[in-house]
PDB file of N, CA and C in Angstrom:
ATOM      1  N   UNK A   1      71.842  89.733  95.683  1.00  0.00           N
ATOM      2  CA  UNK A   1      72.227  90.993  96.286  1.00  0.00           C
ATOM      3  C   UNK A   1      72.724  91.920  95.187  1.00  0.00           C
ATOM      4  N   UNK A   2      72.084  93.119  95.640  1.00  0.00           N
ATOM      5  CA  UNK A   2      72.824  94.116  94.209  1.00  0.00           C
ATOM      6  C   UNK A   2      73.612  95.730  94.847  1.00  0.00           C
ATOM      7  N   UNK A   3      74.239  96.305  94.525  1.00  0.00           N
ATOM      8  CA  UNK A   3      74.707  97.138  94.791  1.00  0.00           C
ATOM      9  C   UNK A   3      74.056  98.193  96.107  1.00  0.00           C
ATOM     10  N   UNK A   4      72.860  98.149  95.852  1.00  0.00           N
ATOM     11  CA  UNK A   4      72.330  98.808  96.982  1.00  0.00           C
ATOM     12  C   UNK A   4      71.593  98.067  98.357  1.00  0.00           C
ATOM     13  N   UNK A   5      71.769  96.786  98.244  1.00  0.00           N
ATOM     14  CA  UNK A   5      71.517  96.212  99.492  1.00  0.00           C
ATOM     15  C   UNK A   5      72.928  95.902 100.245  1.00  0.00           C
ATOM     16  N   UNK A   6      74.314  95.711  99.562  1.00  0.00           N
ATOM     17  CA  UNK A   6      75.770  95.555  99.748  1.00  0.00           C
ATOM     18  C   UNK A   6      76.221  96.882 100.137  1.00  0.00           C
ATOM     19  N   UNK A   7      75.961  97.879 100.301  1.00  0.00           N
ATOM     20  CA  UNK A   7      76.011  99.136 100.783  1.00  0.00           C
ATOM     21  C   UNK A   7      77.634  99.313 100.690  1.00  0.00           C
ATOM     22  N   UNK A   8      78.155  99.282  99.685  1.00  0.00           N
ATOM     23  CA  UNK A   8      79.473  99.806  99.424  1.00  0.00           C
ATOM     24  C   UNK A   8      80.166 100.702 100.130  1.00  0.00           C
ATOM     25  N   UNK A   9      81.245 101.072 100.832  1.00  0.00           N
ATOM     26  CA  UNK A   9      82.040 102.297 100.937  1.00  0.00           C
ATOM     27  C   UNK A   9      82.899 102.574 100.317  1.00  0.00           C
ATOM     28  N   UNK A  10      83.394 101.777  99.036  1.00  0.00           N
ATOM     29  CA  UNK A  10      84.228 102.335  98.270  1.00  0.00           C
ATOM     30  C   UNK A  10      84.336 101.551  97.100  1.00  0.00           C
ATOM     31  N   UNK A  11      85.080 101.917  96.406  1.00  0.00           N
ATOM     32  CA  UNK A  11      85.276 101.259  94.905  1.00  0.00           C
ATOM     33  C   UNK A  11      86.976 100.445  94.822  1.00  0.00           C
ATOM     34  N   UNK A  12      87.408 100.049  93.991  1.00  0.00           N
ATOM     35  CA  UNK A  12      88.804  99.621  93.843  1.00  0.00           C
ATOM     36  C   UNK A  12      89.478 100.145  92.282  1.00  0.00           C
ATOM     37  N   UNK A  13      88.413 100.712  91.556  1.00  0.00           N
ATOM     38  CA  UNK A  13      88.756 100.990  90.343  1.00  0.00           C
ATOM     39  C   UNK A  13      87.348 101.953  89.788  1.00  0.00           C
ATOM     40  N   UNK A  14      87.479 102.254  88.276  1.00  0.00           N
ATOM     41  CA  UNK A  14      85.949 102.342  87.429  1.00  0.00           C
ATOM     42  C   UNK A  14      85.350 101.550  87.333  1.00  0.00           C
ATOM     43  N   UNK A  15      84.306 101.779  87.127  1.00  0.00           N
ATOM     44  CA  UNK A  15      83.173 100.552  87.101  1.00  0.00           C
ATOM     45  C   UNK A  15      83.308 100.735  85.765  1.00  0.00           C
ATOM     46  N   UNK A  16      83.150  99.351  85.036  1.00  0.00           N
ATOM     47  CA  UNK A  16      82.825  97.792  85.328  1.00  0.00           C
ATOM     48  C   UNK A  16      83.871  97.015  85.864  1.00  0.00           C
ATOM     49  N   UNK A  17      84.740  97.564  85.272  1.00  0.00           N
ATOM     50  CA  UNK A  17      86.173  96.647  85.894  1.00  0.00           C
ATOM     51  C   UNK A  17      86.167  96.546  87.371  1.00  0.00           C
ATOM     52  N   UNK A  18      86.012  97.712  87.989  1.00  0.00           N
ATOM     53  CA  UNK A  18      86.504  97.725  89.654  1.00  0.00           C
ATOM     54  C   UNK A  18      84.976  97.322  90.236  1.00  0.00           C
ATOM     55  N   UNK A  19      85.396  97.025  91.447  1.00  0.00           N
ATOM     56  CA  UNK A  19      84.855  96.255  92.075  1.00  0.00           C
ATOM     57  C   UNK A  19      84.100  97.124  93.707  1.00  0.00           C
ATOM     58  N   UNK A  20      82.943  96.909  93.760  1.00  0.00           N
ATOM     59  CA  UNK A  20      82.615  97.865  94.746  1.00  0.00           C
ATOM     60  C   UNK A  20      83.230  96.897  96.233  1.00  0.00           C
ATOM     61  N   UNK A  21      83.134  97.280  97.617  1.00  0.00           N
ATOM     62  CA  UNK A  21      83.723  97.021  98.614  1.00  0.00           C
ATOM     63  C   UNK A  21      83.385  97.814  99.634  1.00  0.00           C
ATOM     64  N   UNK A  22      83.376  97.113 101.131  1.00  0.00           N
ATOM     65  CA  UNK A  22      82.827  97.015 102.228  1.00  0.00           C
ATOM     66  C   UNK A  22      83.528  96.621 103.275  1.00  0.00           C
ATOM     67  N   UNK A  23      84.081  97.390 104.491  1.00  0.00           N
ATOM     68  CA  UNK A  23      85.001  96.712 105.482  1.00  0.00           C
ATOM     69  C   UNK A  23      84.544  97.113 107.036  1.00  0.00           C
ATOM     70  N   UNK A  24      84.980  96.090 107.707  1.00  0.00           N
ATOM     71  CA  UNK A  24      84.885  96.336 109.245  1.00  0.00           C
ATOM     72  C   UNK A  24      85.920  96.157 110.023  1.00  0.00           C
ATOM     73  N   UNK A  25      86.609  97.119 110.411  1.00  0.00           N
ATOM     74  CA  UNK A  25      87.841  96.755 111.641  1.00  0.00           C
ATOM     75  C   UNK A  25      87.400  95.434 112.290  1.00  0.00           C
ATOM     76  N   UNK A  26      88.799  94.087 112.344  1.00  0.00           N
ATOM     77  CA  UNK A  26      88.530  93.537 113.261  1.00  0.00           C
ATOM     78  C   UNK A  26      89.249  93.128 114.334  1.00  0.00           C
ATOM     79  N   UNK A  27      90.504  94.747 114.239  1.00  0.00           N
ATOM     80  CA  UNK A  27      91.022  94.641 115.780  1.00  0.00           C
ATOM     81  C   UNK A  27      92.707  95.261 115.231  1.00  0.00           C
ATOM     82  N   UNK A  28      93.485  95.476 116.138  1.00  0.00           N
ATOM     83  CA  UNK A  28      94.558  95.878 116.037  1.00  0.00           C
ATOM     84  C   UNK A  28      95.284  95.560 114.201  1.00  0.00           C
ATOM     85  N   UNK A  29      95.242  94.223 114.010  1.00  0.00           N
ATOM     86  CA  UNK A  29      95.612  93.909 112.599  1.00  0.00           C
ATOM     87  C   UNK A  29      95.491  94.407 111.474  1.00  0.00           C
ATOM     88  N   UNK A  30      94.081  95.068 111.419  1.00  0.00           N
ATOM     89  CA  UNK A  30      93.711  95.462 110.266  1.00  0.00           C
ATOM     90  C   UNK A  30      92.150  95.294 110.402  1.00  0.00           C
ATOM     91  N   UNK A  31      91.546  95.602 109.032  1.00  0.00           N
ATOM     92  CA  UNK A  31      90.107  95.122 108.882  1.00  0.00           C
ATOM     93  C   UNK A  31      89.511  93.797 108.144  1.00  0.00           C
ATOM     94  N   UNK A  32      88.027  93.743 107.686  1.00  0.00           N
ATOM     95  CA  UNK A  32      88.006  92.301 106.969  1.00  0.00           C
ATOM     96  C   UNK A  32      87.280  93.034 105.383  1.00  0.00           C
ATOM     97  N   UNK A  33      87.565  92.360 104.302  1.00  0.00           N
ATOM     98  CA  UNK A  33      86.516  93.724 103.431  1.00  0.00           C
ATOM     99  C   UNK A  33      85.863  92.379 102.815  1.00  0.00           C
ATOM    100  N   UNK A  34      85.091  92.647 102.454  1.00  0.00           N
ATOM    101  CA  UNK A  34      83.621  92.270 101.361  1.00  0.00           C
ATOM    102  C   UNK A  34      83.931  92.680  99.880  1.00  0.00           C
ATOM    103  N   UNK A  35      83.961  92.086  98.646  1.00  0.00           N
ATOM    104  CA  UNK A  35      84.233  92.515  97.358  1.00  0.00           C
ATOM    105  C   UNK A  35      82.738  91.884  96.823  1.00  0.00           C
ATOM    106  N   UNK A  36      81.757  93.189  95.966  1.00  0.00           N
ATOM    107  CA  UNK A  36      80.964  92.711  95.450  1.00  0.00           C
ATOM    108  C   UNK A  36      80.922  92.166  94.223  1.00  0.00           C
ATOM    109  N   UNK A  37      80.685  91.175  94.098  1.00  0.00           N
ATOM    110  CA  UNK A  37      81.516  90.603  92.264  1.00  0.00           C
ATOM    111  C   UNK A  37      79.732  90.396  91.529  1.00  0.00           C
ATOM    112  N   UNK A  38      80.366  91.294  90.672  1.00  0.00           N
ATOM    113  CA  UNK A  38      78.611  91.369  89.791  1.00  0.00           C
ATOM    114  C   UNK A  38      78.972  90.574  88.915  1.00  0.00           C
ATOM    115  N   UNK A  39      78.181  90.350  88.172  1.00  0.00           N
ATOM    116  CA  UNK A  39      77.745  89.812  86.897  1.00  0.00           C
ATOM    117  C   UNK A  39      78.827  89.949  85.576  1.00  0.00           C
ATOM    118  N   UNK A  40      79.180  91.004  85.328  1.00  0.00           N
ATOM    119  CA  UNK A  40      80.267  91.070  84.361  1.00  0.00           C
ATOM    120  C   UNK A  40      81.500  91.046  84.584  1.00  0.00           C
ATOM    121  N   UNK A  41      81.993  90.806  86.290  1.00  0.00           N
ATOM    122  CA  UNK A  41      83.747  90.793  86.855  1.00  0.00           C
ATOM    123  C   UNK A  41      83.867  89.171  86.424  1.00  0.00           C
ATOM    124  N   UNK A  42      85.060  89.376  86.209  1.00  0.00           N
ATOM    125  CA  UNK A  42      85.953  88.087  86.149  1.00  0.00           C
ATOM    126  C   UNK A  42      86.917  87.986  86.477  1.00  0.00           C
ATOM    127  N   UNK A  43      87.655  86.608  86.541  1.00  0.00           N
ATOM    128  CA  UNK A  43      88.314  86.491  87.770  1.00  0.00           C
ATOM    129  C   UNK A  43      89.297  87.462  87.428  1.00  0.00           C
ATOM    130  N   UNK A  44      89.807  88.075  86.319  1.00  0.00           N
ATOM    131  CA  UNK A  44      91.295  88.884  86.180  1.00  0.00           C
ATOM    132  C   UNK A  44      90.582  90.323  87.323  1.00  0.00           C
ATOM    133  N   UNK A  45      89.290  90.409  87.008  1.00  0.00           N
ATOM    134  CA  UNK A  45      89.119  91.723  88.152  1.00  0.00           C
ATOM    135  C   UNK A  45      89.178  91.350  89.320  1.00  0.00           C
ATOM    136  N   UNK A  46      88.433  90.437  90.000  1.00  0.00           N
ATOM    137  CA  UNK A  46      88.945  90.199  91.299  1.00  0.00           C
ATOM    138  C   UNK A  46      90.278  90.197  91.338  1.00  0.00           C
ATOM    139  N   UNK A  47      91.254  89.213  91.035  1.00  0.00           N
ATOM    140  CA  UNK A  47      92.606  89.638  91.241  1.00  0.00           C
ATOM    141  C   UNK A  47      92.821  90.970  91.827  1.00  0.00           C
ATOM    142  N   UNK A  48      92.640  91.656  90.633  1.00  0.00           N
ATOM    143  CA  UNK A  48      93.203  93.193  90.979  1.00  0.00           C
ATOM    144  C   UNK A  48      92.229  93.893  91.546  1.00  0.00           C
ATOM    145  N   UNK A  49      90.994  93.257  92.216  1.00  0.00           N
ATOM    146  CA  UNK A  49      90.514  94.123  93.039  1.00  0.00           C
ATOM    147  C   UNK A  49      91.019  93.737  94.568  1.00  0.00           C
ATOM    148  N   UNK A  50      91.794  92.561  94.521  1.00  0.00           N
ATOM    149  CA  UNK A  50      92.424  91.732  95.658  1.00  0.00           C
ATOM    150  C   UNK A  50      93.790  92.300  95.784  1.00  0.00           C
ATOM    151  N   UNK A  51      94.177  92.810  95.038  1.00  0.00           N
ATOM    152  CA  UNK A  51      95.405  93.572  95.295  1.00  0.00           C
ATOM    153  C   UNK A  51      95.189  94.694  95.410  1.00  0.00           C
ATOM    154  N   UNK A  52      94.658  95.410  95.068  1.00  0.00           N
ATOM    155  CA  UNK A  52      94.011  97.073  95.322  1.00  0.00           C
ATOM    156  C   UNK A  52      93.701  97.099  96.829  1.00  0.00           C
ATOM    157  N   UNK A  53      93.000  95.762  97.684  1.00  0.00           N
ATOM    158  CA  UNK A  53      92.714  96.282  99.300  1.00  0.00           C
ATOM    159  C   UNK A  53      93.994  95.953  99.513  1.00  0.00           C
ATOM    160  N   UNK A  54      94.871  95.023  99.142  1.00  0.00           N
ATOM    161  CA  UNK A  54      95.863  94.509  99.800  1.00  0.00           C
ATOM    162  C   UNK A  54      97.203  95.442 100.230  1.00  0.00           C
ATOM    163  N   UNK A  55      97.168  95.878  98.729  1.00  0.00           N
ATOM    164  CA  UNK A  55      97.959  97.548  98.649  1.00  0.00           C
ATOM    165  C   UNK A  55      97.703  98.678  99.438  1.00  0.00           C
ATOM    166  N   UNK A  56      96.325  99.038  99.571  1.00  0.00           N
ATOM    167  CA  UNK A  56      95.876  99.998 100.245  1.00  0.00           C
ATOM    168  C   UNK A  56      95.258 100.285 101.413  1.00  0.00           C
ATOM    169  N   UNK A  57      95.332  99.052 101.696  1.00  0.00           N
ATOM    170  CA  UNK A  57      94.717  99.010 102.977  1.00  0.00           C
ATOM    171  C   UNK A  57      95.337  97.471 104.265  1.00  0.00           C
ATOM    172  N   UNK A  58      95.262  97.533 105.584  1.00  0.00           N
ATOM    173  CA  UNK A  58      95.638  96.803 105.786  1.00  0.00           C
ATOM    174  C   UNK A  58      94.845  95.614 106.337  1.00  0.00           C
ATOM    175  N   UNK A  59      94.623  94.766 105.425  1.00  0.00           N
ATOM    176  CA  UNK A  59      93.418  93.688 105.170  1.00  0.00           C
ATOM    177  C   UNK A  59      94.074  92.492 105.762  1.00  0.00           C
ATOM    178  N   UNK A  60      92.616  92.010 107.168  1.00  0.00           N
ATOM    179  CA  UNK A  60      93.236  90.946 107.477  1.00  0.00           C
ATOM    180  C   UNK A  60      92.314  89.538 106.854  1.00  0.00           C
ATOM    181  N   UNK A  61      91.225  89.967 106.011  1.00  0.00           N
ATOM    182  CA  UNK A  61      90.702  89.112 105.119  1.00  0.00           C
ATOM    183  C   UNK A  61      89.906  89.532 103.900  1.00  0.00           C
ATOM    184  N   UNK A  62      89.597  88.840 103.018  1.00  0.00           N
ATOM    185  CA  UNK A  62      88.983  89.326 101.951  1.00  0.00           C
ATOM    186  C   UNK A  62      88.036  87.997 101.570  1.00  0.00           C
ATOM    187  N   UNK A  63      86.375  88.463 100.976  1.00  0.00           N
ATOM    188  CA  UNK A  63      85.746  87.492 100.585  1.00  0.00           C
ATOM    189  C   UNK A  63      84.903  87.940 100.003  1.00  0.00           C
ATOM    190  N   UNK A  64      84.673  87.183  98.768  1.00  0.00           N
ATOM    191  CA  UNK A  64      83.850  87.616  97.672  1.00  0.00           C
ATOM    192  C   UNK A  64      82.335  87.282  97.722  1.00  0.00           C
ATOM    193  N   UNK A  65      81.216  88.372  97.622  1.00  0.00           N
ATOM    194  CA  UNK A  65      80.320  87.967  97.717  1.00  0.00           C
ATOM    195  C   UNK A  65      79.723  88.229  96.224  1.00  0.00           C
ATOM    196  N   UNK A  66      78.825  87.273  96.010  1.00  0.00           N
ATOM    197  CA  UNK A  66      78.466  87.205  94.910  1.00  0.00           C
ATOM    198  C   UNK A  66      77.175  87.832  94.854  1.00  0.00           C
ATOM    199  N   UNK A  67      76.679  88.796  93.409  1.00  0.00           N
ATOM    200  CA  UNK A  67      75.801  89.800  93.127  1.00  0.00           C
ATOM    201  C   UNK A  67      74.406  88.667  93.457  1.00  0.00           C
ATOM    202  N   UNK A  68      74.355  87.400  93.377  1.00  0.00           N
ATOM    203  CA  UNK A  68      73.138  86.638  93.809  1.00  0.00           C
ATOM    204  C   UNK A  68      72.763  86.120  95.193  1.00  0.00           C
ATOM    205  N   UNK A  69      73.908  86.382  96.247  1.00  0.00           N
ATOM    206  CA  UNK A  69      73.979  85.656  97.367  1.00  0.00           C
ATOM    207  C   UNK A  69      73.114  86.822  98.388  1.00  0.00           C
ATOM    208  N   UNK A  70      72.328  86.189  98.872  1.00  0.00           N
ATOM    209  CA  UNK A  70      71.161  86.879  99.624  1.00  0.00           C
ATOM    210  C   UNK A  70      71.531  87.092 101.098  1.00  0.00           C
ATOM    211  N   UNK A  71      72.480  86.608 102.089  1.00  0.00           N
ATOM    212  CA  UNK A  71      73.071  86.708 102.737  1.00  0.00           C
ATOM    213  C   UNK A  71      73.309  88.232 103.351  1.00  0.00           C
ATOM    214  N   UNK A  72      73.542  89.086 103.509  1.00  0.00           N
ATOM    215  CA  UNK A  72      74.074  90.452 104.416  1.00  0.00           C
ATOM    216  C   UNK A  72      74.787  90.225 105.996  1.00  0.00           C
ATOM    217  N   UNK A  73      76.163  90.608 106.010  1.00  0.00           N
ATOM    218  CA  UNK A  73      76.324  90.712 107.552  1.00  0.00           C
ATOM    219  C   UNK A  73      75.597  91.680 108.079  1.00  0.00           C
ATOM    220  N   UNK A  74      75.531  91.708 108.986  1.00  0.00           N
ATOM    221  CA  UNK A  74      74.989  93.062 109.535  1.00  0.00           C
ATOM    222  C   UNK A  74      75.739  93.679 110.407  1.00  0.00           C
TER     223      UNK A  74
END
């Protein structure tokens, strides 16, 4: 999967460091977001792209999909 099949709505930082991202309300709590982790993030960026939704948003899960995983929710 690459940036344009993960259909991003937002970023967490500049690219390369930040991390693109994807969320769906899933009810009073908060939402769930999607972090796309390409090829050059490592784990110190996730971290802080895991604190960037956590901070800014009110996230009731987070899960990393990886730039190879062919998968899409829909």
């Amino acid at each position: 999967m690459d940036k344009e099949e993960f259909r991003p709505e937002g970023s967490t930082g500049d690219h390369p460091s930040g991390m693109f991202y994807r969320s769906w309300i899933t009810g009073p709590q908060g939402a769930h977001y999607d972090l796309l982790k390409e090829l050059q993030h490592s784990e110190l960026d996730i971290m802080r792209a895991k604190a960037y939704i956590k901070r800014n948003f009110d996230a009731v899960s987070i899960k990393i999909i990886r730039e190879s995983q062919v998968n899409l929710r829909v």
